[in-house]
C-alpha atoms as a PDB file:
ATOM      1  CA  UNK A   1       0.000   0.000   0.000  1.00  0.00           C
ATOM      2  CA  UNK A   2       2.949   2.292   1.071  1.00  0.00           C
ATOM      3  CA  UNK A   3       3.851   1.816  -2.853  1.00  0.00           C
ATOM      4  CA  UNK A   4       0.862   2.903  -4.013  1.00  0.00           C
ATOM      5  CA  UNK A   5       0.777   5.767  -2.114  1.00  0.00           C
ATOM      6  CA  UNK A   6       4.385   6.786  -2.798  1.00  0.00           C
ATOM      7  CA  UNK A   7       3.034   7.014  -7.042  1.00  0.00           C
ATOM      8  CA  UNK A   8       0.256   8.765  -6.450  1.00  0.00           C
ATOM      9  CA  UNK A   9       2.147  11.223  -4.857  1.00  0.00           C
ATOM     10  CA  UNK A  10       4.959  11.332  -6.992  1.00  0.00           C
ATOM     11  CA  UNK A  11       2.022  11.695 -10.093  1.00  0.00           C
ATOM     12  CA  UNK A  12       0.150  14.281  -8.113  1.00  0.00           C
ATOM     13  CA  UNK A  13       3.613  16.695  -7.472  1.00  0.00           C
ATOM     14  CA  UNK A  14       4.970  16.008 -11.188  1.00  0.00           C
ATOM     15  CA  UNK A  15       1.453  17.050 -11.944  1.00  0.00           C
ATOM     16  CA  UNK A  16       1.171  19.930 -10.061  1.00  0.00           C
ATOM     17  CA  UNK A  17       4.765  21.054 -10.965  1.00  0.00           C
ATOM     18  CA  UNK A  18       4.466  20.506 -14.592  1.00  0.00           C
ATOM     19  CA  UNK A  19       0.931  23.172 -14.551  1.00  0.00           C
ATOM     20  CA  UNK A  20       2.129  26.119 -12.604  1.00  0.00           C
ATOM     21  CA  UNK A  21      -0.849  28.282 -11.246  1.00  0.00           C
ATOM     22  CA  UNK A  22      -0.814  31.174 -13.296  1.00  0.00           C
ATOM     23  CA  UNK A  23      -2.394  34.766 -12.343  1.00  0.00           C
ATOM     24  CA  UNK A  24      -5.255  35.880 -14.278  1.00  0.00           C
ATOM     25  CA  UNK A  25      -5.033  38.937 -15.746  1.00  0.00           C
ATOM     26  CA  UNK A  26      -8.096  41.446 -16.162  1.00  0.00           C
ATOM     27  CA  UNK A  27      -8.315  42.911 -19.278  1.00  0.00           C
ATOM     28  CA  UNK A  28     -10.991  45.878 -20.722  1.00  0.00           C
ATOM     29  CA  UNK A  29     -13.318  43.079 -22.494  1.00  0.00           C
ATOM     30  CA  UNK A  30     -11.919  40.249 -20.256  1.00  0.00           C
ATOM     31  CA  UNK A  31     -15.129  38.671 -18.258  1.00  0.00           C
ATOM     32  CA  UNK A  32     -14.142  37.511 -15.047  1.00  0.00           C
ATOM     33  CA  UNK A  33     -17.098  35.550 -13.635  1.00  0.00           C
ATOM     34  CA  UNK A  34     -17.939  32.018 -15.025  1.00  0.00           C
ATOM     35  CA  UNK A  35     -21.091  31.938 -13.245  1.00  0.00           C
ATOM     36  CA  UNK A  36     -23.935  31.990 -16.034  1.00  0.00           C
ATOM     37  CA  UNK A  37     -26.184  34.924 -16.110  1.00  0.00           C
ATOM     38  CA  UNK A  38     -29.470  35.080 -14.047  1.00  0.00           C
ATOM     39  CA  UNK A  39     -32.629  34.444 -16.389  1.00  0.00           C
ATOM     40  CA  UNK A  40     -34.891  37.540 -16.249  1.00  0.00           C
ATOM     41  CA  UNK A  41     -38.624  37.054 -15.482  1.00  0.00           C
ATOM     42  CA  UNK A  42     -40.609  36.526 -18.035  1.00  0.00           C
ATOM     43  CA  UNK A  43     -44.223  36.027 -16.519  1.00  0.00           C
ATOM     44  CA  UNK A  44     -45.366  35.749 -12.934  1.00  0.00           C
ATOM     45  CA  UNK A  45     -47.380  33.042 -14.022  1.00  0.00           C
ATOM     46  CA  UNK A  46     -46.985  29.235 -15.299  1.00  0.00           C
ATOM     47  CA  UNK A  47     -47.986  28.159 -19.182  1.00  0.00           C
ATOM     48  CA  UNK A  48     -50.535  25.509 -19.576  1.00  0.00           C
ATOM     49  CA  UNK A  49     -49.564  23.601 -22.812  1.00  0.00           C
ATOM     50  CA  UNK A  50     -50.319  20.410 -24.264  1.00  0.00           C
ATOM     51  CA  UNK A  51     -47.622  18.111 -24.699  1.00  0.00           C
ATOM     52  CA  UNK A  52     -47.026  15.698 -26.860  1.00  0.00           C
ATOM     53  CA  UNK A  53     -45.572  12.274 -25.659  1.00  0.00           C
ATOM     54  CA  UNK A  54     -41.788  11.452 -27.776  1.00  0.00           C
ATOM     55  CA  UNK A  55     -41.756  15.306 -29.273  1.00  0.00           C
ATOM     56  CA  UNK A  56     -38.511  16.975 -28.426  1.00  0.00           C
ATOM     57  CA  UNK A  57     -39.212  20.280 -26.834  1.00  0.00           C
ATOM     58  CA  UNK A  58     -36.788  22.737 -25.830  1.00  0.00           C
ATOM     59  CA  UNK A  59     -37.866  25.294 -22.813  1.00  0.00           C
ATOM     60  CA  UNK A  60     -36.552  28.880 -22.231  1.00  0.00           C
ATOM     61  CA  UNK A  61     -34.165  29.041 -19.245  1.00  0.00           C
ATOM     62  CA  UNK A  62     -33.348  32.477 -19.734  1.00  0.00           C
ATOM     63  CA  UNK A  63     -36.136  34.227 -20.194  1.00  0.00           C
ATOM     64  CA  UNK A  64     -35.504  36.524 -23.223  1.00  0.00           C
ATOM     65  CA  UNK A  65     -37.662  34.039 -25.721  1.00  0.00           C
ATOM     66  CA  UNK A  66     -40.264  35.856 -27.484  1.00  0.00           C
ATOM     67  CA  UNK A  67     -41.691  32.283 -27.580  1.00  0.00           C
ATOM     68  CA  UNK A  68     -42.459  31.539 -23.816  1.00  0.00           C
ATOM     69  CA  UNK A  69     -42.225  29.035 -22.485  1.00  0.00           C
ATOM     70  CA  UNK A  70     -40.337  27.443 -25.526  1.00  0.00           C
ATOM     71  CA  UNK A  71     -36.790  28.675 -26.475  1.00  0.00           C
ATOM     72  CA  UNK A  72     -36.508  31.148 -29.807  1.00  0.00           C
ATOM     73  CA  UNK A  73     -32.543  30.661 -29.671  1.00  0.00           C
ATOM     74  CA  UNK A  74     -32.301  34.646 -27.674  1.00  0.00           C
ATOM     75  CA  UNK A  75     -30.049  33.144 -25.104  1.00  0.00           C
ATOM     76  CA  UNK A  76     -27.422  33.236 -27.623  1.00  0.00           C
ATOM     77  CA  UNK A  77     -27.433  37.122 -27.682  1.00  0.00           C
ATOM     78  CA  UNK A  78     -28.966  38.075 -24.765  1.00  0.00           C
ATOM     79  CA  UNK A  79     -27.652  35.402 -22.184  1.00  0.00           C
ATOM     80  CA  UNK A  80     -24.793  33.911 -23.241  1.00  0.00           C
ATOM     81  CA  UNK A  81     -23.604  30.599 -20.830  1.00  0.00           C
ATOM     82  CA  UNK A  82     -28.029  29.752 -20.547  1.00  0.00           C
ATOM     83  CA  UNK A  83     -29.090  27.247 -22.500  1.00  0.00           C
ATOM     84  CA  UNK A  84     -32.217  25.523 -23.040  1.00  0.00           C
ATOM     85  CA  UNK A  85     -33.192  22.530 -21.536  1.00  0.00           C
ATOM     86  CA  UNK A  86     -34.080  19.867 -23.383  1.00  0.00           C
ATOM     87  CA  UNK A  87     -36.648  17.375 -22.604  1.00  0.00           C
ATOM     88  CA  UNK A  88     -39.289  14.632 -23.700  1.00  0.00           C
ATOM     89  CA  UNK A  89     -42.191  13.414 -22.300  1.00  0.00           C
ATOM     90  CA  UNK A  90     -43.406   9.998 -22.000  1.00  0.00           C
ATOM     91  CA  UNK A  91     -47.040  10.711 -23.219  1.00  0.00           C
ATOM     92  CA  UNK A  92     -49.341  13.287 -24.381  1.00  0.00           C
ATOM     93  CA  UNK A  93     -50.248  15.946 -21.210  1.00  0.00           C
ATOM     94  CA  UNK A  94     -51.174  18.754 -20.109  1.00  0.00           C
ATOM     95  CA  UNK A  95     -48.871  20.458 -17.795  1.00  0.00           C
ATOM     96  CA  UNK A  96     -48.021  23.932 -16.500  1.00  0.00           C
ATOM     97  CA  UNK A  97     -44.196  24.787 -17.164  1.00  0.00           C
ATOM     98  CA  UNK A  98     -42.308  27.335 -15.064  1.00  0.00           C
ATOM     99  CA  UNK A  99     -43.356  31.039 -16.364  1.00  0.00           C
ATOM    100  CA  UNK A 100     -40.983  32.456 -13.841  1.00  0.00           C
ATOM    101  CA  UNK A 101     -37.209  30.958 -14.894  1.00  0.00           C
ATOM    102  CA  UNK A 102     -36.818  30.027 -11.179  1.00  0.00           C
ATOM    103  CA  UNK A 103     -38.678  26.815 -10.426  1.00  0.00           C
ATOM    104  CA  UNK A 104     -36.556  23.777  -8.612  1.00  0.00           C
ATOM    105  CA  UNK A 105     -37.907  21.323 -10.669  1.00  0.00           C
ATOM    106  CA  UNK A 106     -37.843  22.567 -14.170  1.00  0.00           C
ATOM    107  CA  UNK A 107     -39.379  22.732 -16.570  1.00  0.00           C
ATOM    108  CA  UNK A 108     -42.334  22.290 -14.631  1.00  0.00           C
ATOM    109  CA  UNK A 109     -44.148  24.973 -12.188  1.00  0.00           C
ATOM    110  CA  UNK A 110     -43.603  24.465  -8.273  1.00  0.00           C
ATOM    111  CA  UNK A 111     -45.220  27.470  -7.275  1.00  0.00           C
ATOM    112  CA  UNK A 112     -41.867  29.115  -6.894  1.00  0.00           C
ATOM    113  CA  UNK A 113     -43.929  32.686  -8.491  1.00  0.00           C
ATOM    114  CA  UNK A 114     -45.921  33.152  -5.234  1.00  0.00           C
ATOM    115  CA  UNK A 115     -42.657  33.569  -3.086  1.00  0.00           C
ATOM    116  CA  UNK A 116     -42.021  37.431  -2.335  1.00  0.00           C
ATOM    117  CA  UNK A 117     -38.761  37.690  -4.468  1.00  0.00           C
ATOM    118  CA  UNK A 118     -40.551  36.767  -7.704  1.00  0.00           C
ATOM    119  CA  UNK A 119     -43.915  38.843  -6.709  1.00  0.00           C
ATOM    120  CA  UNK A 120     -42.024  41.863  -5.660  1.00  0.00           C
ATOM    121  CA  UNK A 121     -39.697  41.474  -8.689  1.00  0.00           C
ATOM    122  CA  UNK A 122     -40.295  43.388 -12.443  1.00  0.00           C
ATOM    123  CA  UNK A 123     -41.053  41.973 -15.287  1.00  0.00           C
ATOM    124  CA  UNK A 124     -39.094  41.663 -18.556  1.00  0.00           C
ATOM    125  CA  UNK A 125     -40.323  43.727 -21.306  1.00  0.00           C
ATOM    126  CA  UNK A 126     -39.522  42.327 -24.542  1.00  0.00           C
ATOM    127  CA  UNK A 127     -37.401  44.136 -27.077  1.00  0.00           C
ATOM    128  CA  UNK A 128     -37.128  43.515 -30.908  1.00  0.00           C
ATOM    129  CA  UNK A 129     -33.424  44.242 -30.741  1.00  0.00           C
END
């Protein structure tokens, strides 16, 4: 065991010596955060749709779509590092996905809305920019 040990360790420190930590540097168009952007607030309210079971649907995460709940592709310009997620039910429904962006079990409403920091919040106007 000692053995193994002793080449892990060696592999871990020629690892570590090999890929020196190096200091970022902040430039004028440099973005420093890798968190993805917060999805804006679309509606204060879930959208009843019929689904149909094996169709690929892809709904909005960040909010921008002009095609609510369903993803228009604006996250590419409007909220880069969002992306749509992807999913396919098992059979035909009727369900009421997340209007709001911040339900914990998307895409499907939780009643996350009728907390305070989505009733207090604005709403996002749409732009045709």
């Amino acid at each position: 065991m000692n053995t193994l040990v002793t080449k892990l360790d060696h592999k871990w420190i020629s690892l570590t010596l090999r890929q020196p930590w190096k200091t970022a540097v902040a430039g004028s168009k440099v973005q420093l955060s890798t968190l993805p952007p917060e999805p804006v607030i679309p509606s204060k309210k879930p959208f009843k749709v019929e689904l149909v079971g094996g169709k690929r649907y892809s709904w909005c995460t960040c909010g921008h779509s002009k095609n609510q709940p369903f993803c228009n592709g604006a996250h590419k310009t409007k909220a880069q590092g969002l992306s749509p997620l992807r999913f396919v039910p098992e059979k035909d429904a009727t369900v009421w996905l997340c209007g709001c962006k911040h339900s914990n079990n998307p895409p499907y409403c939780d009643g996350t809305h009728k907390q305070d920091f989505i009733v207090s919040a604005t709403l996002h106007e749409q732009t045709d920019s």
